[in-house]
Protein backbone atom coordinates (compact mmCIF):
# COMPACT_ATOMS: atom_id res chain seq x y z
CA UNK A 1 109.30 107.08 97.65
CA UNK A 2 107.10 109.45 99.92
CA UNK A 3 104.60 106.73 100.25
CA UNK A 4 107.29 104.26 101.19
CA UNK A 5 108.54 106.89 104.32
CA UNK A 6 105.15 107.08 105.58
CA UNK A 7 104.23 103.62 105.45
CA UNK A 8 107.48 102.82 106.97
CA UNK A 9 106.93 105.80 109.95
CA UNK A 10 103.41 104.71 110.28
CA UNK A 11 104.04 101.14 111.12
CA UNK A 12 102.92 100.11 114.88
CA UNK A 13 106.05 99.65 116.84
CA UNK A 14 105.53 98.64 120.48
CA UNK A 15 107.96 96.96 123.23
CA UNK A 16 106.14 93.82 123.33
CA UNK A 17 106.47 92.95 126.93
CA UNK A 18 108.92 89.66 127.88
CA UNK A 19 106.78 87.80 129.97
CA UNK A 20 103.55 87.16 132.15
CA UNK A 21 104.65 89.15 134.90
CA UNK A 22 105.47 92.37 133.06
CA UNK A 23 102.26 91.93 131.18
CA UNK A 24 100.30 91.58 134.45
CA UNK A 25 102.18 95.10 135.94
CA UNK A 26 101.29 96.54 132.75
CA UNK A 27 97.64 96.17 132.82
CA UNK A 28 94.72 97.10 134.72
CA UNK A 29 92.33 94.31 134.17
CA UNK A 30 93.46 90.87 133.14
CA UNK A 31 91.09 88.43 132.34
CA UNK A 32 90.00 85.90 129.77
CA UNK A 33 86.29 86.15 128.46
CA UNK A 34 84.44 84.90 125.49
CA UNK A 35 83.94 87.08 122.45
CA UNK A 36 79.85 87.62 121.74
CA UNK A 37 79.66 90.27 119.54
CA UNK A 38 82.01 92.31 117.67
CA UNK A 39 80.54 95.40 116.15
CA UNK A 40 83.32 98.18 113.83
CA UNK A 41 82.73 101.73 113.09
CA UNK A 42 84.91 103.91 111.82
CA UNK A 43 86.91 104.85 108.30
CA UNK A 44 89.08 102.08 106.83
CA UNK A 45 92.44 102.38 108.26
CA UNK A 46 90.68 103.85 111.49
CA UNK A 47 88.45 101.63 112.43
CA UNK A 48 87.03 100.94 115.86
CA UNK A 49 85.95 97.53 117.69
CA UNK A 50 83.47 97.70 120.27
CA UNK A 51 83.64 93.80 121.92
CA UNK A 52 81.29 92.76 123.86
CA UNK A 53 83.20 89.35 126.13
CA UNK A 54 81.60 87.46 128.57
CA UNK A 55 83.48 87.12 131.40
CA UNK A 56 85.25 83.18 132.29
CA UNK A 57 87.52 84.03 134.72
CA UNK A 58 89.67 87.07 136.17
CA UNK A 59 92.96 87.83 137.37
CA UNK A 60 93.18 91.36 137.84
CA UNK A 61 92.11 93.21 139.64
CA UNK A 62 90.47 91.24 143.02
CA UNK A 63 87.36 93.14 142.83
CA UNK A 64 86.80 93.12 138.73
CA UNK A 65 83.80 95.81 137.24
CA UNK A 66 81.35 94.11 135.27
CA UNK A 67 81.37 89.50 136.54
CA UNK A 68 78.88 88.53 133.14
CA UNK A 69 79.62 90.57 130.18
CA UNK A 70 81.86 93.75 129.59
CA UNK A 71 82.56 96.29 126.71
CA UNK A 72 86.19 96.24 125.09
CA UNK A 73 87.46 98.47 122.97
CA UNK A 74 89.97 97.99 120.13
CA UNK A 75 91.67 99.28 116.73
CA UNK A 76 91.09 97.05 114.33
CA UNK A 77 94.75 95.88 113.25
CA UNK A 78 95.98 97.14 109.82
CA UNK A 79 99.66 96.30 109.90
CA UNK A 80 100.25 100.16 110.06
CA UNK A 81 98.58 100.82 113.92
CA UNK A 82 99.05 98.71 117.43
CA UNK A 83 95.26 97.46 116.79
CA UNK A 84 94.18 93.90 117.64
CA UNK A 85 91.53 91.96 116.01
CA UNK A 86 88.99 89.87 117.68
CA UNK A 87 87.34 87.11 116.26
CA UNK A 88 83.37 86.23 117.27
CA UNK A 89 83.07 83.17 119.22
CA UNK A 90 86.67 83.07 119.99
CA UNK A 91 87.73 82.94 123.72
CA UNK A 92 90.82 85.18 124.45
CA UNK A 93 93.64 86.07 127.65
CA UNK A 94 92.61 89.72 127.31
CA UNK A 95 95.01 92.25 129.25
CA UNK A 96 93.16 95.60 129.00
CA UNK A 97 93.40 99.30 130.83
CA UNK A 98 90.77 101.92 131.50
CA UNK A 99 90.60 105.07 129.17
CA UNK A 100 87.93 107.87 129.07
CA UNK A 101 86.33 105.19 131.04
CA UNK A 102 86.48 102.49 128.61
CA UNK A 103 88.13 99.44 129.13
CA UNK A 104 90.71 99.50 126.20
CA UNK A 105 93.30 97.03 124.45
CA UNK A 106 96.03 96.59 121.70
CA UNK A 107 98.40 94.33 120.62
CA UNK A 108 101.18 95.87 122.92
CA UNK A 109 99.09 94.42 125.98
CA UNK A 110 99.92 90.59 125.14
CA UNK A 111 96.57 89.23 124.14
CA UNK A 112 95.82 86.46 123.08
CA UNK A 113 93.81 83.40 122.03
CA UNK A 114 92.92 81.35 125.43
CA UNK A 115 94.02 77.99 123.55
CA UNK A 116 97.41 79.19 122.92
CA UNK A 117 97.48 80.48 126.24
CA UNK A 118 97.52 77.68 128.96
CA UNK A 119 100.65 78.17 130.40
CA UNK A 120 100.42 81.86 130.97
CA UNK A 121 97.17 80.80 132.93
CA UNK A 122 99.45 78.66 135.11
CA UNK A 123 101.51 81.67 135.37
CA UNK A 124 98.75 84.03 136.16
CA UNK A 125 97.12 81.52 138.89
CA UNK A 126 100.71 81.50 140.26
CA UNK A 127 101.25 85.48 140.61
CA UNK A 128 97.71 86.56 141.46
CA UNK A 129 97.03 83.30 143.76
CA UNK A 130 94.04 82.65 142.02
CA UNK A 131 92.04 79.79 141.24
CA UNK A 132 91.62 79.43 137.85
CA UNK A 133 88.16 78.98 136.68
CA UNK A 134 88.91 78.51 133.24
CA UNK A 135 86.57 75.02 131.49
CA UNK A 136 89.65 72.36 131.01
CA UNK A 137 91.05 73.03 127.49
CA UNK A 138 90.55 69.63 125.71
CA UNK A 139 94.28 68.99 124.33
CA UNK A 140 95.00 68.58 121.00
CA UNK A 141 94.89 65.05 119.22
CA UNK A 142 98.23 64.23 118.35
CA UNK A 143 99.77 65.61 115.09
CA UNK A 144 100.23 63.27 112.35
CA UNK A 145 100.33 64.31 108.65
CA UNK A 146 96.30 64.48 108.77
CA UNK A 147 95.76 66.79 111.87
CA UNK A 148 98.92 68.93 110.46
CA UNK A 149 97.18 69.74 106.93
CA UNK A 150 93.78 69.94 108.62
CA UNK A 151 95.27 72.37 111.23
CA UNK A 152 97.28 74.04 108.31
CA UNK A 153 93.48 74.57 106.33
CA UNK A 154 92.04 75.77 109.08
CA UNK A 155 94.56 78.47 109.72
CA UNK A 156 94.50 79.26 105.81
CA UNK A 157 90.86 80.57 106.22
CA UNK A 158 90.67 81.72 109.83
């Protein structure tokens, strides 16, 4: 029962923010990048990502730190913190702030993977007045029962 409490207490519980324009006050930098390396350290249940992106295109702020490639840092997720876990070679909508002078993210930022995230681009270009620099995402093939199990097998294993 004692274990049940603290798993229960220990859960990651976060007001996950409504929209893009929340999520852009929120952060500091905002930006989508490429995922190059992804190193963990750390004890299991504790452990920390150091991400190394490479930069595609940024939306906050004008004047952005680091144009090529820039450190993030991350909790792994375990279901029981507000972690986030990257994948290498993945490209990601990143929403990140500075701590202890590292740039730092969670799952409480709105992150996520840049496929899934073409209309919050449009949204971002709107707000910030940028151009977005972003290489076309090539759209999906339309689903039929092939591209649905395919797609269901690939999310099985990924």
């Amino acid at each position: 029962m004692l274990f049940a409490i603290i798993g229960i207490s220990s859960a990651c519980s976060c007001i996950n923010l409504e929209n893009t324009e929340a999520k852009l006050e929120n952060a500091q930098y905002v930006f989508t990048g490429e995922v190059i390396n992804v190193e963990v350290s750390g004890q299991q249940y504790n452990e920390m990502q150091e991400i190394t992106v490479k930069i595609i295109n940024t939306f906050k702020p004008s004047q952005f730190p680091e144009p090529v490639n820039m450190k993030i840092y991350a909790t792994k997720d375990t279901g029981a913190n507000c972690g986030y876990n990257f994948q290498n070679g993945k490209e990601y909508l990143i929403y990140a702030y500075l701590e202890e002078n590292k740039f730092t993210t969670n799952s409480c930022m709105g992150n996520s993977l840049l496929i899934k995230s073409q209309e919050e681009i449009k949204e971002l270009n709107k707000l910030t007045n940028s151009t977005n620099n972003n290489p076309p995402v090539v759209e999906p093939i339309k689903s039929n029962i092939f591209t649905k199990f395919f797609n269901w097998i690939r999310n099985l294993f990924s």
